[in-house]
Protein backbone atom coordinates (compact mmCIF):
# COMPACT_ATOMS: atom_id res chain seq x y z
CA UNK A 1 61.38 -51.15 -17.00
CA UNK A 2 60.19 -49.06 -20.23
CA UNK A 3 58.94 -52.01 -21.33
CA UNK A 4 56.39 -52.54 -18.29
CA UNK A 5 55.74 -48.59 -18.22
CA UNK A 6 54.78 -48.52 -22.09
CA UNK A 7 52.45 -51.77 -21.08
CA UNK A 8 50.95 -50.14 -17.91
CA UNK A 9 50.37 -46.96 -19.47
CA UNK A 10 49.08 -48.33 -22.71
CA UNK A 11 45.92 -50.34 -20.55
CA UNK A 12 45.08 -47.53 -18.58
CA UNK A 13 44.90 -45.25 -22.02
CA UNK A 14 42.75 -47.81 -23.76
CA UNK A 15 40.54 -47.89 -21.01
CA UNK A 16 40.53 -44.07 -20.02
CA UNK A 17 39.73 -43.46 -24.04
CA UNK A 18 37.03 -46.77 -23.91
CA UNK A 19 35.09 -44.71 -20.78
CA UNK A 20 35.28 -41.10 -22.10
CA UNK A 21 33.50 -42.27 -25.13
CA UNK A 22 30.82 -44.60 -23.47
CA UNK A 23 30.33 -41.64 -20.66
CA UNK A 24 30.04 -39.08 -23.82
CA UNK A 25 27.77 -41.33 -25.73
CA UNK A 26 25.79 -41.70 -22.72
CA UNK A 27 25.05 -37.90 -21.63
CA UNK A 28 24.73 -36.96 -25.42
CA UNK A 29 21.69 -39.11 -25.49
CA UNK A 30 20.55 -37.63 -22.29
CA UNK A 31 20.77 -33.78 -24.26
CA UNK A 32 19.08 -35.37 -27.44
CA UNK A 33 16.33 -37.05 -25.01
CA UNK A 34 16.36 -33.71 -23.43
CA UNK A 35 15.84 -31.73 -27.32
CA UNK A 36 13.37 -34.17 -28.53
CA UNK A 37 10.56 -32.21 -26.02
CA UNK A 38 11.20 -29.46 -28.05
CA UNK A 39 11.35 -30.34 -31.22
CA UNK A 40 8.62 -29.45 -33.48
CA UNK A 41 7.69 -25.83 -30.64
CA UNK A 42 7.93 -22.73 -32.29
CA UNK A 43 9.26 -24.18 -35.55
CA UNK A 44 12.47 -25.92 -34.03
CA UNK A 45 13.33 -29.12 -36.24
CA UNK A 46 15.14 -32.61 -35.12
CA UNK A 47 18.22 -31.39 -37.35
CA UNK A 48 18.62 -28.19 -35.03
CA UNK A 49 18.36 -30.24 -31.94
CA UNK A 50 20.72 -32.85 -33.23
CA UNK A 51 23.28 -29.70 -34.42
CA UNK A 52 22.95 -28.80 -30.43
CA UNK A 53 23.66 -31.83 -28.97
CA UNK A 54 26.86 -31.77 -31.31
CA UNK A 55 28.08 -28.64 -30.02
CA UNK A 56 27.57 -29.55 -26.03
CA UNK A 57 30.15 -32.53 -26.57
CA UNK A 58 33.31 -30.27 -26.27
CA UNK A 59 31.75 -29.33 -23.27
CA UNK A 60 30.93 -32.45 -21.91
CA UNK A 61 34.48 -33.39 -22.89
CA UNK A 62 35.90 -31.22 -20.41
CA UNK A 63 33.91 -31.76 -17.63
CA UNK A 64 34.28 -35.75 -18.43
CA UNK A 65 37.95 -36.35 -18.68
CA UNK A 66 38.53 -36.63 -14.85
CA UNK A 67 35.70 -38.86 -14.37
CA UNK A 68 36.60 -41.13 -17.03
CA UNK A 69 40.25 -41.16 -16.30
CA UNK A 70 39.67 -42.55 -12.93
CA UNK A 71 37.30 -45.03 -14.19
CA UNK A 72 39.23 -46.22 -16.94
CA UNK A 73 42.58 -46.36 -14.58
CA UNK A 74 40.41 -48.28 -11.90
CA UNK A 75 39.76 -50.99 -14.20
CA UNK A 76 42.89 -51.28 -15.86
CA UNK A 77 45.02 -51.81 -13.06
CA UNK A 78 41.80 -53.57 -10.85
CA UNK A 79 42.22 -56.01 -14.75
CA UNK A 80 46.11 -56.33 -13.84
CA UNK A 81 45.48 -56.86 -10.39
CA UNK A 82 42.86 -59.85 -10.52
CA UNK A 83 45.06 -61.64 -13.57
CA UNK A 84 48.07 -61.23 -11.32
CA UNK A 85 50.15 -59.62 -13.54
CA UNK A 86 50.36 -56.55 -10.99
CA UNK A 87 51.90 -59.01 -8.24
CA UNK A 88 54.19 -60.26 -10.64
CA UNK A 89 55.40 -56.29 -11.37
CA UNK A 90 55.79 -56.33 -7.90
CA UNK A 91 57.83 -59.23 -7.64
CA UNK A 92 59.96 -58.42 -10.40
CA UNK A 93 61.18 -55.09 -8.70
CA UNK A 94 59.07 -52.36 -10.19
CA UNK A 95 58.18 -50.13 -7.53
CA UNK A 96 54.71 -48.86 -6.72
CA UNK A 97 56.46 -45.17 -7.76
CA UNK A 98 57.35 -46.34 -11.18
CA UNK A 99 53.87 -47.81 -11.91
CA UNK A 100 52.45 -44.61 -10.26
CA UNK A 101 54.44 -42.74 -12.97
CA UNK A 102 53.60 -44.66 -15.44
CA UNK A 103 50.37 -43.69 -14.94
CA UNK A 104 50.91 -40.20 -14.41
CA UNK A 105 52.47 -40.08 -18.15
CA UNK A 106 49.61 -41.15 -19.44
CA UNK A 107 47.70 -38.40 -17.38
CA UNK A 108 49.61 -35.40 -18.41
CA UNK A 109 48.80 -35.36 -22.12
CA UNK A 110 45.05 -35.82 -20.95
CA UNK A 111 45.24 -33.02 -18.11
CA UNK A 112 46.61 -30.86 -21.48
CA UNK A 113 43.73 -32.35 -23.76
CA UNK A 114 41.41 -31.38 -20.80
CA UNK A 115 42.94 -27.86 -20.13
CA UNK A 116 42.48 -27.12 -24.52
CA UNK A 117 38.79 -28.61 -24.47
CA UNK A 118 38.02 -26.04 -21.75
CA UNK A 119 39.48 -23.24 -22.87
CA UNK A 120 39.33 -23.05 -26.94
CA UNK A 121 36.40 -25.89 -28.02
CA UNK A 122 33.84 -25.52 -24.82
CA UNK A 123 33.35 -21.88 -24.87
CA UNK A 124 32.64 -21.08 -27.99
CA UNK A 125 31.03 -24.20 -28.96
CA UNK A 126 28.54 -23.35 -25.84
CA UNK A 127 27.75 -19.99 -27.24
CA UNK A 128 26.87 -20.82 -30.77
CA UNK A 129 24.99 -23.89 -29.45
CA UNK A 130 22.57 -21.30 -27.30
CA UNK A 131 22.45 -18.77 -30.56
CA UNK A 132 21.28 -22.35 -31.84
CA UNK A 133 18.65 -22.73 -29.68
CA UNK A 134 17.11 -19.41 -29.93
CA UNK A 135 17.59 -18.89 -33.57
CA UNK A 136 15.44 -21.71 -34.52
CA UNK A 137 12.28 -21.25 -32.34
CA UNK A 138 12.11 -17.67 -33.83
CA UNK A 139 13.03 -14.99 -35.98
CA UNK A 140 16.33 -14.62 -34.38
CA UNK A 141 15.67 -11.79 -32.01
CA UNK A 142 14.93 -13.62 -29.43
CA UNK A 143 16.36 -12.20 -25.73
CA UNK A 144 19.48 -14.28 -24.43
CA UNK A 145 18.89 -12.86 -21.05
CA UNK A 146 18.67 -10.32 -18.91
CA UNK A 147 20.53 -9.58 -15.68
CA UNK A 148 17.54 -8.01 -14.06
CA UNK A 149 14.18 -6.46 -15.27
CA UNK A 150 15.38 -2.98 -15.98
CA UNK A 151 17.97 -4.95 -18.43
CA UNK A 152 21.89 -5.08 -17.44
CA UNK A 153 23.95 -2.37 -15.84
CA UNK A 154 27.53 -0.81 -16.59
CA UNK A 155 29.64 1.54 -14.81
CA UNK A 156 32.92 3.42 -16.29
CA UNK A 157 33.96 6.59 -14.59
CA UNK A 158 30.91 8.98 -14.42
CA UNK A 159 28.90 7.02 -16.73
CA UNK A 160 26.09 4.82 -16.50
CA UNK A 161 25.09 2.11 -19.24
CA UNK A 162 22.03 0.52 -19.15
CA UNK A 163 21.26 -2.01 -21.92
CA UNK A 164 17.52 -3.20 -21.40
CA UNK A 165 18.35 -6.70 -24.03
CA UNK A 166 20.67 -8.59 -25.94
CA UNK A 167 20.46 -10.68 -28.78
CA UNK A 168 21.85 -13.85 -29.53
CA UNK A 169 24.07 -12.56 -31.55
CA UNK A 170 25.44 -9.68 -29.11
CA UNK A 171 23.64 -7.02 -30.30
CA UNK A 172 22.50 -4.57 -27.84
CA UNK A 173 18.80 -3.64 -27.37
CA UNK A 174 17.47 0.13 -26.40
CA UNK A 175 20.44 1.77 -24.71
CA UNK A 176 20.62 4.52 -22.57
CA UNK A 177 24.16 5.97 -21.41
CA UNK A 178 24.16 8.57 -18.76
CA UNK A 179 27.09 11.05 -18.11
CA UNK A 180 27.76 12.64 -15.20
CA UNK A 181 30.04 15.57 -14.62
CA UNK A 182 32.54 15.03 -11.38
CA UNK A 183 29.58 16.29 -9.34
CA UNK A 184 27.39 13.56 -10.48
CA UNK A 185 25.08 15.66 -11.89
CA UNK A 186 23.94 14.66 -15.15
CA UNK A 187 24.79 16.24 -18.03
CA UNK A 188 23.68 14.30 -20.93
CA UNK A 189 21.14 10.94 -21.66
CA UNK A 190 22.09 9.59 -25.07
CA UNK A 191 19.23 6.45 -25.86
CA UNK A 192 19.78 4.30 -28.90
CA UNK A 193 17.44 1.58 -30.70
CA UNK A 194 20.63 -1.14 -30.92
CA UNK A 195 24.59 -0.93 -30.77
CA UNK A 196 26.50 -3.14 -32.52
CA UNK A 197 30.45 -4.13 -31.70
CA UNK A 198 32.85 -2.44 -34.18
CA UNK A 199 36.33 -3.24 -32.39
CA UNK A 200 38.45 -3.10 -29.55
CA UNK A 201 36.42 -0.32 -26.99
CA UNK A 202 33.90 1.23 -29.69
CA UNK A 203 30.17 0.18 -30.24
CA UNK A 204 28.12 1.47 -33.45
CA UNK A 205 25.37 3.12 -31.60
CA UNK A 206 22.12 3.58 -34.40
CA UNK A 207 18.78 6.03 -33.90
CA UNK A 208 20.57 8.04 -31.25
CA UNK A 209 18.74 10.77 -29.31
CA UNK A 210 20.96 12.65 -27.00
CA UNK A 211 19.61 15.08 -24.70
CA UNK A 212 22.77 17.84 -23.34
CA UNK A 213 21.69 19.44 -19.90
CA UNK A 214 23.10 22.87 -18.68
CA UNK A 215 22.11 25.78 -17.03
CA UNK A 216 20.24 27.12 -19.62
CA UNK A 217 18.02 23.90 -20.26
CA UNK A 218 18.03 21.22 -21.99
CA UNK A 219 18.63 20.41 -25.30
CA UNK A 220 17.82 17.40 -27.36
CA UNK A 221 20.31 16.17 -30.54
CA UNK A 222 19.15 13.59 -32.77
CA UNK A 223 21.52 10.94 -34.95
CA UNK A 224 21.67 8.33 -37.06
CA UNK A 225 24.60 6.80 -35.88
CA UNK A 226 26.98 7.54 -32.81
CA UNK A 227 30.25 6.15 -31.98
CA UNK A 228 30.42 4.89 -28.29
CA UNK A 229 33.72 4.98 -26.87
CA UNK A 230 34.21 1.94 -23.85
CA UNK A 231 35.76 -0.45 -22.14
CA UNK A 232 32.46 -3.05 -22.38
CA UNK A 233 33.86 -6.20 -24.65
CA UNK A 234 31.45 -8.80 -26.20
CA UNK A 235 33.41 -11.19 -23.46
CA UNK A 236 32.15 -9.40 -21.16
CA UNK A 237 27.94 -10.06 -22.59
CA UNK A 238 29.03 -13.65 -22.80
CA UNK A 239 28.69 -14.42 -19.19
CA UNK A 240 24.93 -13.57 -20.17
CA UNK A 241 24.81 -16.56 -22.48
CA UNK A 242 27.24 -18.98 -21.03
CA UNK A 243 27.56 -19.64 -17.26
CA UNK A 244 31.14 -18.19 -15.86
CA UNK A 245 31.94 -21.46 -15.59
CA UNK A 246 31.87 -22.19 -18.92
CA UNK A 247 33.98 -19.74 -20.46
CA UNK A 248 37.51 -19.00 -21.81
CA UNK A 249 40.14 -17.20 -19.38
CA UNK A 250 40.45 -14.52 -21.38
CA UNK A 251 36.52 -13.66 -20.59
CA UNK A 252 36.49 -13.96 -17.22
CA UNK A 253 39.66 -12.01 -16.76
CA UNK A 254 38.03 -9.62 -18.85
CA UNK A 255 35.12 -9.52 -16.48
CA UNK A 256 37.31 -9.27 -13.45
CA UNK A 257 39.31 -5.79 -14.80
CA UNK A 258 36.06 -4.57 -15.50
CA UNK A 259 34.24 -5.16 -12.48
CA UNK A 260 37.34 -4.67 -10.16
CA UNK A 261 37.45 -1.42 -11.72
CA UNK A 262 33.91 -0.08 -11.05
CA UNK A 263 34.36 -1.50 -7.37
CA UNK A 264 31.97 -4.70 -8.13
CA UNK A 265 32.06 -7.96 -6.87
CA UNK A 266 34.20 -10.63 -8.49
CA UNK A 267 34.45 -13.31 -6.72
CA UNK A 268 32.48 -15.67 -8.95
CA UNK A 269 34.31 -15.12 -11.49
CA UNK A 270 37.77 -15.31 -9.82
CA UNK A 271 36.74 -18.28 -8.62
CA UNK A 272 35.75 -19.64 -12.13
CA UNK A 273 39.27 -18.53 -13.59
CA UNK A 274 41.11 -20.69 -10.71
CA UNK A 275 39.14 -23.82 -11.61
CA UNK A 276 40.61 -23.02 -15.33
CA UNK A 277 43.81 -23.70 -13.75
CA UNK A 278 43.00 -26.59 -11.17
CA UNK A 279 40.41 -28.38 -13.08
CA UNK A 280 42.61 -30.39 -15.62
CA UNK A 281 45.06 -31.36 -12.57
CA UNK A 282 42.22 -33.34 -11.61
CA UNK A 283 42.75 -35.79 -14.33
CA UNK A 284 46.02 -36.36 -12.80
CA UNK A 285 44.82 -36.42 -9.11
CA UNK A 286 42.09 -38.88 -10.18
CA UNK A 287 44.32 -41.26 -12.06
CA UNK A 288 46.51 -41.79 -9.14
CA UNK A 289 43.49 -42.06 -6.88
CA UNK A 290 42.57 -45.13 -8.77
CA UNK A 291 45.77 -47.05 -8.01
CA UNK A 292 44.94 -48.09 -3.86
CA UNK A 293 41.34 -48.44 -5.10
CA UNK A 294 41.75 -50.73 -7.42
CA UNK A 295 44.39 -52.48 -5.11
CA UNK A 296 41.44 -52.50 -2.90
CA UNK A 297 39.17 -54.94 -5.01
CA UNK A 298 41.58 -57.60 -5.98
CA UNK A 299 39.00 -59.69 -4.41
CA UNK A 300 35.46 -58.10 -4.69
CA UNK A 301 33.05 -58.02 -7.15
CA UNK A 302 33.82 -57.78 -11.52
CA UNK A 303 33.92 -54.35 -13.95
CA UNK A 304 30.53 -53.92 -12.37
CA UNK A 305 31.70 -52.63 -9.03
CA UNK A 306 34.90 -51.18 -9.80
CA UNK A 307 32.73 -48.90 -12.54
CA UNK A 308 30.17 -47.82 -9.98
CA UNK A 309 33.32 -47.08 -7.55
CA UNK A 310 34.74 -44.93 -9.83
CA UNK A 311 31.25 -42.97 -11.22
CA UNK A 312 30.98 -42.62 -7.02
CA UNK A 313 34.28 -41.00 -6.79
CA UNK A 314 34.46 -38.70 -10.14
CA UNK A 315 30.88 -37.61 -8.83
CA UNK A 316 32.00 -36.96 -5.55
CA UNK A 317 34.57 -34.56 -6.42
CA UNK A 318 32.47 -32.60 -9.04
CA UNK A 319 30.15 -31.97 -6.39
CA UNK A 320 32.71 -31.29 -3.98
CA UNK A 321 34.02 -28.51 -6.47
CA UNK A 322 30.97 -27.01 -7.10
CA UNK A 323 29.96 -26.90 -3.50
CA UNK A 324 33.36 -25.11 -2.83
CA UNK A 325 32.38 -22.67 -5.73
CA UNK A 326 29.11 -21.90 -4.07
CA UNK A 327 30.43 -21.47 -0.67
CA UNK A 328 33.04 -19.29 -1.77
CA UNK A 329 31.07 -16.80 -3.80
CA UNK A 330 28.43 -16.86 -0.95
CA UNK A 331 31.07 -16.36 2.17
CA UNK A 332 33.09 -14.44 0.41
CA UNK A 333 36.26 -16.94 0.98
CA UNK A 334 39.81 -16.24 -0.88
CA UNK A 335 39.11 -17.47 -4.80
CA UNK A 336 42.19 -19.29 -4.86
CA UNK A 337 41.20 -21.72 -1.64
CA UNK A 338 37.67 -22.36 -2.91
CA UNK A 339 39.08 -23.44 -6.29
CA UNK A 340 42.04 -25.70 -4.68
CA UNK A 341 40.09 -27.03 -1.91
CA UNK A 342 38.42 -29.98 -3.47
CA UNK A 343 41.65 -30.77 -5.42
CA UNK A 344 43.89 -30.48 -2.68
CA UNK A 345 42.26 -33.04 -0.41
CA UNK A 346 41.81 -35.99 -3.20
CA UNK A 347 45.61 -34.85 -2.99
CA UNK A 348 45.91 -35.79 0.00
CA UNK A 349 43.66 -39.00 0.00
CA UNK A 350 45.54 -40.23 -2.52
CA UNK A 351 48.92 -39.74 -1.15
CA UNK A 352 47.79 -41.11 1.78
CA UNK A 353 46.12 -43.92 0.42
CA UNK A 354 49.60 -44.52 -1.52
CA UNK A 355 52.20 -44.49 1.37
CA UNK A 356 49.12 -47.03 3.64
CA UNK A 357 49.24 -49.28 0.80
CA UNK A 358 53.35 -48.99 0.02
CA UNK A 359 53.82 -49.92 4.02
CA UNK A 360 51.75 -52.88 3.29
């Protein structure tokens, strides 16, 4: 029986690994398709746009893996199916359990690749690939966004941080803190030119004007440089560059303290951590999946069909996880369900689909 596990497993690898690269290929010629209008505007040259199609392939990775284990699964065992050699499995006593785990052994190591693509290469890979992008079609000072017009917004305790722009390369833009004694009256409006991260919960704050408000007026302090003392984190000025979606745990649960703290909403991000953890299980899910379906076409159609089944299906569930995502943020639903949701049911088609054809 390790004999036919090692064979069954070693297919639907080959296969799995034969898809990921042809479905990697495939949208890396869509980005450099994509880059080629741009090449040549504001000074931004082919080897740029080829050096950011190379960085969005970790991310691509991880948002591929599921898709192309299901593929590559459908046609190894819809291959072992239509030469027979799954009936004669069947014959010979293995159980539709022990080719189901033989499957799933090949699916844990890629649920792990999956989980490391998404949480070490994708993130940061992402962020240097927009610093890319803006770098080159200027002199590097360039706005990565901005959460609103007046710039982006920060609460801790009684003060207020406003940061009108940031860089590609995190540096902050004319900032203006303003403190507030436990009144809320203010009592002081520091504005800086740019702030710069030092370490852990201190900025480098340069040009500094500070004006100190009492009773007896007010009174206006000027300084090169000023140490700012917070709990703001470059992770936290990522989500500015790179979707939530995109981003390392340790970000968005960086995001979460901070906004839980200052009463602000979270859910987006919540949301975004629990796909972290639900996300490479899909790889799993989708691999078993593939089994009755491929069962399915012993009859019907060649690599054609059983490809476009399985493009159907990966598709199906990304937008079923992203439609989950938007609900939840917009309805306010638990984090946890909107994450689990779309997982849980290909769950349950799958089992289902598994015990219909085992009664068979």
């Amino acid at each position: 029986m390790k004999t036919l596990t090692r064979y069954v497993g070693r297919e639907v690898l080959y296969a799995t690994l034969l898809y990921f690269v042809a479905l990697l290929m495939l949208f890396a010629f869509f980005d450099f398709m994509h880059e080629l209008g741009n090449v040549g505007k504001d000074g931004y040259p082919l080897s740029r746009a080829l050096f950011f199609v190379a960085l969005s392939l970790p991310g691509h990775s991880y948002e591929l893996l599921p898709t192309a284990a299901l593929i590559g699964t459908l046609f190894a065992i819809a291959t072992l199916v239509a030469n027979s050699e799954y009936t004669v499995m069947r014959a010979s006593g293995a159980s539709l359990t022990q080719i189901t785990w033989a499957i799933v052994r090949i699916g844990i190591p890629l649920a792990i690749a999956t989980f490391l693509a998404g949480e070490f290469l994708a993130p940061p890979a992402e962020r240097l690939a927009q610093q890319v992008r803006m770098q080159s079609r200027g002199d590097g000072t360039r706005f990565v966004a901005q959460q609103f017009q007046s710039g982006f917004w920060f609460k801790q305790d009684q003060t207020f941080a406003n940061i009108r722009s940031l860089l590609a390369n995190l540096t902050l833009l004319d900032v203006r803190i303003y403190e507030f004694d436990r009144e809320m009256r203010l009592k002081a409006l520091r504005v800086a030119d740019s702030g710069t991260f030092v370490s852990d919960g201190q900025w480098l704050l340069k040009n500094v004007r500070t004006t100190e408000l009492s009773g007896e007026g007010a009174k206006l302090v000027r300084a090169d440089e000023w140490m700012w003392d917070t709990v703001l984190k470059p992770s936290i000025l990522t989500v500015y560059q790179v979707a939530p979606e995109k981003l390392e745990m340790t970000s968005l649960y960086d995001n979460i303290r901070v906004l839980g703290h200052n009463q602000q909403k979270t859910s987006r991000f919540e949301i975004a951590l629990w796909n972290k953890i639900f996300y490479p299980v899909a790889v799993i899910v989708m691999m078993i999946l593939a089994l009755p379906f491929a069962y399915f076409q012993r009859r019907a159609g060649g690599v054609g069909i059983r490809v476009f089944a399985g493009t159907i299906i990966g598709l199906l569930f990304f937008l079923l996880g992203r439609l989950f995502s938007y609900l939840g943020v917009i309805n306010d639903w638990p984090p946890l369900f909107s994450a689990a949701f779309p997982v849980a049911a290909f769950v349950l088609v799958a089992g289902g689909l598994l015990w219909w054809l085992e009664r068979r």
